[in-house]
C-alpha atoms as a PDB file:
ATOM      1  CA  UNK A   1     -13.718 -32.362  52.645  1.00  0.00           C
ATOM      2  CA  UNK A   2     -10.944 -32.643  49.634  1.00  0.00           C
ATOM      3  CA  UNK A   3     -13.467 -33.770  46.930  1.00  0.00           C
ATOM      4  CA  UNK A   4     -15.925 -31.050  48.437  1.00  0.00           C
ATOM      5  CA  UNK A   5     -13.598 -28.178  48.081  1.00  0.00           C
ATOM      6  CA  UNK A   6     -11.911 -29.750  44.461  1.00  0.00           C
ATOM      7  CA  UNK A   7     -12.639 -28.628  41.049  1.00  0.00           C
ATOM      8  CA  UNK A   8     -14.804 -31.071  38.991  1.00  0.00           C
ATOM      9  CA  UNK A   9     -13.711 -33.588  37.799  1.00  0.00           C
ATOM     10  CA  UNK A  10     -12.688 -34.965  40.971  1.00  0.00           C
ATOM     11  CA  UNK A  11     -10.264 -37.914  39.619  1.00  0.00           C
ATOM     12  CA  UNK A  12      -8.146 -35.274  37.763  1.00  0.00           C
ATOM     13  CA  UNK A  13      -7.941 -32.721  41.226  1.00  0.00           C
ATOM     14  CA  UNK A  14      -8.514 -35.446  44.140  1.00  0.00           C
ATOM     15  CA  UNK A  15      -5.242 -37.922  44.835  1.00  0.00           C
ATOM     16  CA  UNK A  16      -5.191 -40.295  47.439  1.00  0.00           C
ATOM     17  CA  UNK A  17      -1.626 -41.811  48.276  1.00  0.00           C
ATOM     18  CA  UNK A  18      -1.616 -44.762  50.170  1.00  0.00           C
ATOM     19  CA  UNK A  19       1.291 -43.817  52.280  1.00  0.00           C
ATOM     20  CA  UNK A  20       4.503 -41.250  53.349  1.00  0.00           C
ATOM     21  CA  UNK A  21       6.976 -43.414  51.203  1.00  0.00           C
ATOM     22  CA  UNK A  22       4.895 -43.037  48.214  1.00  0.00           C
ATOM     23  CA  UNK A  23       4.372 -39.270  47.710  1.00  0.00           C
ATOM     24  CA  UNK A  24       7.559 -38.578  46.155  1.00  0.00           C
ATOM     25  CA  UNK A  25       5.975 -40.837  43.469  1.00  0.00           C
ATOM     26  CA  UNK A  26       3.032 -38.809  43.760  1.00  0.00           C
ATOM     27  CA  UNK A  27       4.723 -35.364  43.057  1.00  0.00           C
ATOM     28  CA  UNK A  28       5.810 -36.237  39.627  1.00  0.00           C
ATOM     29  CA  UNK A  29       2.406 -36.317  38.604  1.00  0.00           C
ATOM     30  CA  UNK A  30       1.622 -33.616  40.574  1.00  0.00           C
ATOM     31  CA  UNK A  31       4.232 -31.553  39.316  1.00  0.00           C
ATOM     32  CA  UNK A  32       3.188 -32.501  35.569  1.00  0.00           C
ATOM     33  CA  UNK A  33      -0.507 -31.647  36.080  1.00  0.00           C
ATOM     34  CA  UNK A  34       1.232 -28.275  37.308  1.00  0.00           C
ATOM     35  CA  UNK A  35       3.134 -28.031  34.424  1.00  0.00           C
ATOM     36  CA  UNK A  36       1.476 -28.534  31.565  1.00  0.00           C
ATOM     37  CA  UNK A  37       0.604 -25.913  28.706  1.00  0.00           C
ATOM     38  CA  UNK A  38      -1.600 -26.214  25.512  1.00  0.00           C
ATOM     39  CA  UNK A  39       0.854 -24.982  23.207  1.00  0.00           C
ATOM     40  CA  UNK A  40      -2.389 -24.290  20.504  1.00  0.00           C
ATOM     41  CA  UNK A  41      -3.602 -21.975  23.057  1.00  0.00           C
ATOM     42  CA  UNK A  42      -0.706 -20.728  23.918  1.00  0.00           C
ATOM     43  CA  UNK A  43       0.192 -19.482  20.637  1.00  0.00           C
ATOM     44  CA  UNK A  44      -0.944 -18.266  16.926  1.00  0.00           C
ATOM     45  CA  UNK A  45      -1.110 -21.646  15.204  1.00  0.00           C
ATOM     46  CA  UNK A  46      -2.090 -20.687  12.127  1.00  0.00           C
ATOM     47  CA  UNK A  47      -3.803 -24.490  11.244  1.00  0.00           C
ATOM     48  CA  UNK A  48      -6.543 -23.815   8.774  1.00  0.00           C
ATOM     49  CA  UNK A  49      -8.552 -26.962   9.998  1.00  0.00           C
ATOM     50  CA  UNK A  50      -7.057 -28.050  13.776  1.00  0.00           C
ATOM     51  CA  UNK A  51      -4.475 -27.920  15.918  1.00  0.00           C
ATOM     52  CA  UNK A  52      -3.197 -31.000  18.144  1.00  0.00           C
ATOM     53  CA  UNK A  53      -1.150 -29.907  21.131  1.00  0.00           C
ATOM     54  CA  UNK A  54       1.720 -32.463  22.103  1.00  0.00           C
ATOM     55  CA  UNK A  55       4.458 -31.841  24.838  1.00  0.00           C
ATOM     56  CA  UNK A  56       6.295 -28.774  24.374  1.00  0.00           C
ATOM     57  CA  UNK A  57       4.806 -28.247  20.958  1.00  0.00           C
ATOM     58  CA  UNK A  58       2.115 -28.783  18.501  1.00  0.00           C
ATOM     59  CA  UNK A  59       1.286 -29.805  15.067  1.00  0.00           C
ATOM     60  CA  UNK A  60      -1.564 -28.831  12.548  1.00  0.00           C
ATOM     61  CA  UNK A  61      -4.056 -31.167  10.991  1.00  0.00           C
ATOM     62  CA  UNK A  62      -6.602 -31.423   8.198  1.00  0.00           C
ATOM     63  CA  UNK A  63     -10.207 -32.804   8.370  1.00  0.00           C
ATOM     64  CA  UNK A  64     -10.544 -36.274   6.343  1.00  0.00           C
ATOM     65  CA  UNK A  65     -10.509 -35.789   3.035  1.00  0.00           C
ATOM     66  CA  UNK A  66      -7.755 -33.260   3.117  1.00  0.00           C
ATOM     67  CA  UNK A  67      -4.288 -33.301   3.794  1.00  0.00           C
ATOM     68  CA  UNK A  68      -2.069 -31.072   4.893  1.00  0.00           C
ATOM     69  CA  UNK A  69       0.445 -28.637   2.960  1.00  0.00           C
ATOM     70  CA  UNK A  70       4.156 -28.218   3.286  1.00  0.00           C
ATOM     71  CA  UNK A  71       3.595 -25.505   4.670  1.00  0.00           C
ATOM     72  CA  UNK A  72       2.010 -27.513   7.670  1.00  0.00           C
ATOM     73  CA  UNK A  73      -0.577 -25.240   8.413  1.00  0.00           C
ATOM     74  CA  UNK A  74      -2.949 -25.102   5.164  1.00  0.00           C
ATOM     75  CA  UNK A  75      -5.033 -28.037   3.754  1.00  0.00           C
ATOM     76  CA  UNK A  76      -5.916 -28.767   0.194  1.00  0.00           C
ATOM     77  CA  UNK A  77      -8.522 -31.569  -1.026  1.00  0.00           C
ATOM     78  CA  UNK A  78      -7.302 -35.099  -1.750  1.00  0.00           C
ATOM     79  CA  UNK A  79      -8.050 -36.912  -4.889  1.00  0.00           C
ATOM     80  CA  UNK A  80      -9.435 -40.334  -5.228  1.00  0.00           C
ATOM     81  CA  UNK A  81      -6.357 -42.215  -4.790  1.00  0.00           C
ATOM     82  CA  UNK A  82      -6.240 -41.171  -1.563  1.00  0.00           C
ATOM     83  CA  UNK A  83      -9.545 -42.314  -0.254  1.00  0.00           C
ATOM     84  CA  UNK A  84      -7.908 -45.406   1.272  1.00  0.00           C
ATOM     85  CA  UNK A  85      -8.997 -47.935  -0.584  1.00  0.00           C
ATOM     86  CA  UNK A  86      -6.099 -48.430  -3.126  1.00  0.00           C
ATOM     87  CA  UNK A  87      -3.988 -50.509  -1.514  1.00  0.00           C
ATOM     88  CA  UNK A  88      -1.049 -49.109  -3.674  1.00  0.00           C
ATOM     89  CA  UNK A  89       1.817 -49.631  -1.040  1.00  0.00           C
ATOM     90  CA  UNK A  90       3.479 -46.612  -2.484  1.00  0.00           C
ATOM     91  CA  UNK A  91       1.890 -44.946  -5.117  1.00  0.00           C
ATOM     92  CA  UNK A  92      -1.318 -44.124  -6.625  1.00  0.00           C
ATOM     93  CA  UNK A  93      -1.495 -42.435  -9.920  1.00  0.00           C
ATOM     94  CA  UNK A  94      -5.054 -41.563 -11.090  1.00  0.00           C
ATOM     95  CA  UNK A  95      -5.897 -42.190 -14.605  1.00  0.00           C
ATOM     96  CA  UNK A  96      -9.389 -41.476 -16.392  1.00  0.00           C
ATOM     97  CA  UNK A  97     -11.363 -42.420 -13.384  1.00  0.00           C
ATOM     98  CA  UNK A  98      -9.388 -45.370 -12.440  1.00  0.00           C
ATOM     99  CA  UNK A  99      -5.644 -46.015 -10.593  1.00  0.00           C
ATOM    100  CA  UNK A 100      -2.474 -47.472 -11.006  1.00  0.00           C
ATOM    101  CA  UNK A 101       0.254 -48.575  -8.495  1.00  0.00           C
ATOM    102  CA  UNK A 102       3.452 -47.947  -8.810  1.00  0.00           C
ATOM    103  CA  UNK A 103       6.533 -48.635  -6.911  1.00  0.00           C
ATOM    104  CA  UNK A 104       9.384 -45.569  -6.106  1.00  0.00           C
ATOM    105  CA  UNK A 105      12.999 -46.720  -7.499  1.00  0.00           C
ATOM    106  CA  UNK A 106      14.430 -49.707  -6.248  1.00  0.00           C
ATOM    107  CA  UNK A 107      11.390 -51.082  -5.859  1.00  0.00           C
ATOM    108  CA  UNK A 108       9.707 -53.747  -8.198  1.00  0.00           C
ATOM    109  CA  UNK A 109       6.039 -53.971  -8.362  1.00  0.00           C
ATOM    110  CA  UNK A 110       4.855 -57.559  -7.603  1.00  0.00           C
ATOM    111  CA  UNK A 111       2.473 -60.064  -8.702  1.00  0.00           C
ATOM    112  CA  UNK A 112      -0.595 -58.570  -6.763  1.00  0.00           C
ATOM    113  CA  UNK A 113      -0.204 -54.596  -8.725  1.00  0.00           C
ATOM    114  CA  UNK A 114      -0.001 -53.481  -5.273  1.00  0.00           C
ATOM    115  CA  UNK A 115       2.801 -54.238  -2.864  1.00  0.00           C
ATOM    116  CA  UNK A 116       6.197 -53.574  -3.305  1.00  0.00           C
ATOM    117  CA  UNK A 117       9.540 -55.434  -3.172  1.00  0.00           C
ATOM    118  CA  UNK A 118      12.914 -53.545  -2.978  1.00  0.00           C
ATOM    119  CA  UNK A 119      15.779 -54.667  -4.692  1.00  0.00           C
ATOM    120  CA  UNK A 120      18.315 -57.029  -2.431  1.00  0.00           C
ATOM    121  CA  UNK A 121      21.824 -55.510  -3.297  1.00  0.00           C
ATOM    122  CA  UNK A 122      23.669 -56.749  -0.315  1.00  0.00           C
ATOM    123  CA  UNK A 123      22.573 -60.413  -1.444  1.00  0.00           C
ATOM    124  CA  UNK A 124      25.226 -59.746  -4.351  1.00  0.00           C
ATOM    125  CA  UNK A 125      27.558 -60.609  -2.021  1.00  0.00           C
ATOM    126  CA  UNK A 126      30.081 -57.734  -3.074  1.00  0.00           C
ATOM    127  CA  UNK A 127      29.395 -55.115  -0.162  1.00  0.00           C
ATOM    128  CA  UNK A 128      32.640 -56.122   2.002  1.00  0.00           C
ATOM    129  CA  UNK A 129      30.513 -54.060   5.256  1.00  0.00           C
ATOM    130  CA  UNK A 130      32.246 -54.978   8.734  1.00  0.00           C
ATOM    131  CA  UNK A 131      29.340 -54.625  10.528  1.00  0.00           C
ATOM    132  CA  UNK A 132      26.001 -54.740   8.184  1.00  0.00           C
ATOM    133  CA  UNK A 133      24.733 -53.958   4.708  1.00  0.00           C
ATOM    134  CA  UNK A 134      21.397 -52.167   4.097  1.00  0.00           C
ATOM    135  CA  UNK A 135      20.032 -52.375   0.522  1.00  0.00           C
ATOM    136  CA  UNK A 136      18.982 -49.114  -0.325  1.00  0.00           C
ATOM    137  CA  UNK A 137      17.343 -47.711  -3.713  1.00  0.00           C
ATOM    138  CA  UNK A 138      19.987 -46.912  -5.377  1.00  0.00           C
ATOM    139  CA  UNK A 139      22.170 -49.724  -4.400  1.00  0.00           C
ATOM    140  CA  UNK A 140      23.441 -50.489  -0.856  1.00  0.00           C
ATOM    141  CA  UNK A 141      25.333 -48.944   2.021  1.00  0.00           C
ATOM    142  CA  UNK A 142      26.838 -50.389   5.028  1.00  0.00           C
ATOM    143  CA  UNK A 143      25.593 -49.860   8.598  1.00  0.00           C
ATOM    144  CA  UNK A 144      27.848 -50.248  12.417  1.00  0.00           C
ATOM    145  CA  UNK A 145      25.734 -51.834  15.281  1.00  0.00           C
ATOM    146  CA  UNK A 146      24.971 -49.263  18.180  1.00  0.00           C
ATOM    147  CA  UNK A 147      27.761 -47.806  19.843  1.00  0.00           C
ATOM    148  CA  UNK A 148      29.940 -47.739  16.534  1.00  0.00           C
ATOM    149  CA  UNK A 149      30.056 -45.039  13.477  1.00  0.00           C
ATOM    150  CA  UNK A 150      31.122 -45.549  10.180  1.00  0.00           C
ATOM    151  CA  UNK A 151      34.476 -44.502   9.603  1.00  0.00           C
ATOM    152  CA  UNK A 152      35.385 -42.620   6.113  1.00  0.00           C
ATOM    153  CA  UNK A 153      36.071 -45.645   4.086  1.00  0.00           C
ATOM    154  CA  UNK A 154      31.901 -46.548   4.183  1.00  0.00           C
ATOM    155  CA  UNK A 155      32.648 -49.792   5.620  1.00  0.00           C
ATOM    156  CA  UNK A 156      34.457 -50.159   8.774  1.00  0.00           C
ATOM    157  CA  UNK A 157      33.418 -49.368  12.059  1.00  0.00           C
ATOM    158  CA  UNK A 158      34.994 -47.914  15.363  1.00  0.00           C
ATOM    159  CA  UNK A 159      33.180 -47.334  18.466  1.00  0.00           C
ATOM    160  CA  UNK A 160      32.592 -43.767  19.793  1.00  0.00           C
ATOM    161  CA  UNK A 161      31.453 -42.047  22.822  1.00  0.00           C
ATOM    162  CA  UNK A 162      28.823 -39.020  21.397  1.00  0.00           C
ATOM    163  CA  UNK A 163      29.241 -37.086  24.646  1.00  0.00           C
ATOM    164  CA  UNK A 164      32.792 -36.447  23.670  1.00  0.00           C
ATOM    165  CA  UNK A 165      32.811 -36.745  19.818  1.00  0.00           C
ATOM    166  CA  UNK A 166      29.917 -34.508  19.065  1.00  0.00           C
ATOM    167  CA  UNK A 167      28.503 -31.089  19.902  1.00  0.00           C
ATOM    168  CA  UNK A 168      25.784 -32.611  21.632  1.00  0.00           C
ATOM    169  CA  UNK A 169      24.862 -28.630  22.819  1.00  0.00           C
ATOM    170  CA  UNK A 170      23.383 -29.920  26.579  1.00  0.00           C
ATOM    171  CA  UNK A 171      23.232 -27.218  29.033  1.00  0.00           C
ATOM    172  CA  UNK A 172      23.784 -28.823  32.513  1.00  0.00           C
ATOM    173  CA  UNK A 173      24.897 -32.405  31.626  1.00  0.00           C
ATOM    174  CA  UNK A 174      24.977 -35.217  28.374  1.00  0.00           C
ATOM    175  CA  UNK A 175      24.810 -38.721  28.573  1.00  0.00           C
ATOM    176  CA  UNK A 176      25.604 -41.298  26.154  1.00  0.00           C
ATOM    177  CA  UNK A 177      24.011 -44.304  25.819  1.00  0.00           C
ATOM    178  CA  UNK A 178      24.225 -47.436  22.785  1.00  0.00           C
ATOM    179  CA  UNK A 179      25.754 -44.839  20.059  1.00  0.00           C
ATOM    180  CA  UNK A 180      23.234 -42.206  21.131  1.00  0.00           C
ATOM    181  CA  UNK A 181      22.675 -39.529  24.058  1.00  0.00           C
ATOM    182  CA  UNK A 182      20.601 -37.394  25.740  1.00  0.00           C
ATOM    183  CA  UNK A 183      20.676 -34.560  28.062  1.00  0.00           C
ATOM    184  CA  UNK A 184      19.626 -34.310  31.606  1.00  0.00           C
ATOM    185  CA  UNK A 185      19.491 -31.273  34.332  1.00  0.00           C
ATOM    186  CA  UNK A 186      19.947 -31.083  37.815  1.00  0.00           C
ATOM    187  CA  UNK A 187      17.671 -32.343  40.312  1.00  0.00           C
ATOM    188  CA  UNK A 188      14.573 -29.428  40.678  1.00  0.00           C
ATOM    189  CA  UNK A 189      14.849 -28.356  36.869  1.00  0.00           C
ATOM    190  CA  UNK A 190      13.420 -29.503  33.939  1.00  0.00           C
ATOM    191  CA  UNK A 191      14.404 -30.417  30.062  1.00  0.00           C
ATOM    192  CA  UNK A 192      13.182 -28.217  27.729  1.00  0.00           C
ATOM    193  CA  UNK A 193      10.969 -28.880  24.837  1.00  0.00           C
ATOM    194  CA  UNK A 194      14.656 -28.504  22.380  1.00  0.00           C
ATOM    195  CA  UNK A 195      16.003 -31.541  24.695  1.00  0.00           C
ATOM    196  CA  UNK A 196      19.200 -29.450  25.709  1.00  0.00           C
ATOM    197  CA  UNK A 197      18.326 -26.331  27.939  1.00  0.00           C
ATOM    198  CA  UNK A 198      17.227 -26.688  31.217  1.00  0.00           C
ATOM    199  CA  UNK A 199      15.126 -24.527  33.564  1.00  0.00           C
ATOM    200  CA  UNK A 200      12.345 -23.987  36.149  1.00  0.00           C
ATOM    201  CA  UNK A 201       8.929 -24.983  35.647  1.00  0.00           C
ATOM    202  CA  UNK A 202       7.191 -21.635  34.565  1.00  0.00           C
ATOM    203  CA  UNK A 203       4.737 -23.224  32.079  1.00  0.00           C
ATOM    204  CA  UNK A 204       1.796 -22.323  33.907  1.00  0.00           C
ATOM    205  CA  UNK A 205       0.776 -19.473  36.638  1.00  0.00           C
ATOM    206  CA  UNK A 206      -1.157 -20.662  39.232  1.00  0.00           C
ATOM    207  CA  UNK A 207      -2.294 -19.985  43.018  1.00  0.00           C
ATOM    208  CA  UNK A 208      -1.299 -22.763  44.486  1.00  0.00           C
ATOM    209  CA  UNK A 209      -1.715 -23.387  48.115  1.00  0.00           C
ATOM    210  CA  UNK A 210       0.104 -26.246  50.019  1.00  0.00           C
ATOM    211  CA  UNK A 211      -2.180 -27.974  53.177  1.00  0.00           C
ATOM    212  CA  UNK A 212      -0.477 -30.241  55.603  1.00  0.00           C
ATOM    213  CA  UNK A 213      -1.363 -31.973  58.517  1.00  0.00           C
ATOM    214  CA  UNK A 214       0.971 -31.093  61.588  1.00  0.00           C
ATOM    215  CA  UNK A 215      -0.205 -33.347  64.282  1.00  0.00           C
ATOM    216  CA  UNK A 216       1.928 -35.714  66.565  1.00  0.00           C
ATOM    217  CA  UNK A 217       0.199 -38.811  64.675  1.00  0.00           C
ATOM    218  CA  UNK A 218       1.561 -37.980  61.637  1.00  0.00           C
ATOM    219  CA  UNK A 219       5.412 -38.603  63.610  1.00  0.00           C
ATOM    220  CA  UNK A 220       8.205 -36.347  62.766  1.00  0.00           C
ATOM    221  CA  UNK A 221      10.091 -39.267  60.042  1.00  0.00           C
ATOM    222  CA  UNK A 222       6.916 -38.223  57.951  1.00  0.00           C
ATOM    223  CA  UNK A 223       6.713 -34.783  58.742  1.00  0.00           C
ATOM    224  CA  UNK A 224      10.377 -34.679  57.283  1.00  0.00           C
ATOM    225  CA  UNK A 225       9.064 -36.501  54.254  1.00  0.00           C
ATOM    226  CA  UNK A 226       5.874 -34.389  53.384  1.00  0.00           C
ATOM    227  CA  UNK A 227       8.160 -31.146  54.184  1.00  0.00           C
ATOM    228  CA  UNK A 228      10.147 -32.497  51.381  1.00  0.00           C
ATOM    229  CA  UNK A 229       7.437 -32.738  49.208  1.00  0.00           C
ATOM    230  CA  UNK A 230       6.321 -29.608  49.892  1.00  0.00           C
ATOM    231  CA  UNK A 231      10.290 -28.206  48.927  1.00  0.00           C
ATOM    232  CA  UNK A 232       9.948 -30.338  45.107  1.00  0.00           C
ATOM    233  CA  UNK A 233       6.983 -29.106  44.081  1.00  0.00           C
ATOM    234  CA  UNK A 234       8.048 -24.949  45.182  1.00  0.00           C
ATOM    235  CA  UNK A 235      11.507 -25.222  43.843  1.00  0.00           C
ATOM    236  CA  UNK A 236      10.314 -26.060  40.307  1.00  0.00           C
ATOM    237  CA  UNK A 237       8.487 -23.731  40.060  1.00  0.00           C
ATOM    238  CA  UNK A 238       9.076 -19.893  39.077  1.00  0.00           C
ATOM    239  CA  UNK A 239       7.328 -17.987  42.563  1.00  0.00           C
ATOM    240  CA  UNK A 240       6.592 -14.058  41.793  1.00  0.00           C
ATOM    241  CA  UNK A 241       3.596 -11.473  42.645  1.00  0.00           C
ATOM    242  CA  UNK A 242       3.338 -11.562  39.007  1.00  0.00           C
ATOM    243  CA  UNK A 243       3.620 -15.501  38.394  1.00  0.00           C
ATOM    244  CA  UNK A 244       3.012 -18.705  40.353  1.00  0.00           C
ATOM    245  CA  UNK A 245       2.288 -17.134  44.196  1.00  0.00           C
ATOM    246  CA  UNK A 246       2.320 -20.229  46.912  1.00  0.00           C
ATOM    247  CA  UNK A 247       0.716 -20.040  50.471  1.00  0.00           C
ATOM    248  CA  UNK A 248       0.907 -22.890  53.226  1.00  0.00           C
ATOM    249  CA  UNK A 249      -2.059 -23.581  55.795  1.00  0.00           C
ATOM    250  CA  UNK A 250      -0.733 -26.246  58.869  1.00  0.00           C
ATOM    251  CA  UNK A 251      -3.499 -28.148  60.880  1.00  0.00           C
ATOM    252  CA  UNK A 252      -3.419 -30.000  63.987  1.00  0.00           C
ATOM    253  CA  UNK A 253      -5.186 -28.884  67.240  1.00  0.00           C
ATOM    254  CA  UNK A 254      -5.340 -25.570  65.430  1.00  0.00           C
ATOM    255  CA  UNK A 255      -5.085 -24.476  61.955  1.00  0.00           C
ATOM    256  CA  UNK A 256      -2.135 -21.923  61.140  1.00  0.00           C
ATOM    257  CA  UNK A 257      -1.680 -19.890  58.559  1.00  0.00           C
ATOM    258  CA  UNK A 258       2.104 -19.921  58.065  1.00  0.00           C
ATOM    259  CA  UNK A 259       2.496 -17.861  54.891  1.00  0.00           C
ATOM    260  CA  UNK A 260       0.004 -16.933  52.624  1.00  0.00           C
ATOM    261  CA  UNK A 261      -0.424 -16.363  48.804  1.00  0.00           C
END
């Protein structure tokens, strides 16, 4: 009756979960399929070729033998060094119909006219880092392990706690974890695209209208659990006449209409 009423495909609309402990499982990816949003429909893009949607943003792209701008929208033609078939590891300079390769500074072209070695400064042996060196162009520079940041000197290392020594700008909560952090929100919000502010899911406006079975088999320790369900998916989402309206039908002998859209 599920996959007769669905919209097509069935796999993306139909789920089957095996049992009461697993649904909370099963309303994550409900709640994402809820939440989702094509951000190049959502907007203006401006891409001259394409646009690629990705979570909570997008990004432009060119058709092949283009690439794109810095202006990351507009696309200009490539020329034949960039056809791929170089093999300059850095770069290609075009000469009178044919190429060169040649290697950015620090970098010594090797035997092959191809690849690229940078210069080993730290193997000098004069870098004095506590922690590690990292040969760099221009020279070297020293690096702490996670969890530590370089103190003013450019070579010694304490450790730190970024929660407390940075303005990590996290509205509900910030965690740190091995010399990073990240934010999190309370239980029935969700991170924004920025990574900081939270809020309800209000992505996408839908009808959406809950069905659950109310009969004795089902046994009141999993009527608590589905009624719980039902609670996750409502509270993250932004309910309205003018936005996401919910409605819930109960069955058992009888089907019951206890709210409607």
């Amino acid at each position: 009756s599920l996959r007769a009423m669905a919209s097509a495909p069935l796999e993306e609309h139909v789920f089957l979960v095996e049992s009461f402990e697993l649904i909370q499982q099963f309303g994550k990816q409900f709640q994402d399929k809820l939440c989702g949003v094509d951000m190049c429909m959502e907007r203006d893009h401006g891409c001259q070729h394409s646009c690629v949607s990705s979570p909570g943003s997008f990004y432009c792209e060119c058709k092949p033998g283009y690439r794109l701008n810095v202006d990351g929208k507009t696309c200009s033609s490539i020329d034949a060094c960039a056809d791929g078939r170089h093999g300059c590891e850095h770069q290609c300079v075009s000469a009178r119909g044919t190429y060169s390769c040649h290697c950015r500074a620090g970098y010594y072209l090797n035997q092959d006219k191809r690849t690229c070695t940078m210069i080993d400064y730290c193997s000098f042996g004069n870098h004095s880092c506590q922690h590690e060196c990292v040969s760099i162009p221009a020279g070297h520079r020293c690096r702490c392990r996670s969890g530590f940041t370089l103190q003013p000197d450019g070579k010694s290392c304490r450790a730190i706690d970024l929660c407390n020594g940075v303005d990590h700008g996290c509205e509900f909560k910030c965690v740190s974890s091995e010399g990073s952090f990240r934010c999190v929100c309370p239980e029935g919000q969700q991170l924004q695209a920025d990574g900081k502010a939270c809020s309800k899911c209000g992505a996408r406006h839908v009808d959406l209208v809950m069905v659950i079975d109310g009969s004795k088999s089902v046994r009141p320790q999993n009527f608590e659990l589905v009624k719980q369900f039902v609670n996750r998916i409502v509270d993250l989402l932004e309910v309205s006449p003018g936005g996401t309206q919910v409605g819930l039908v109960q069955y058992s002998s009888r089907v019951r209409t206890e709210f409607p859209l």
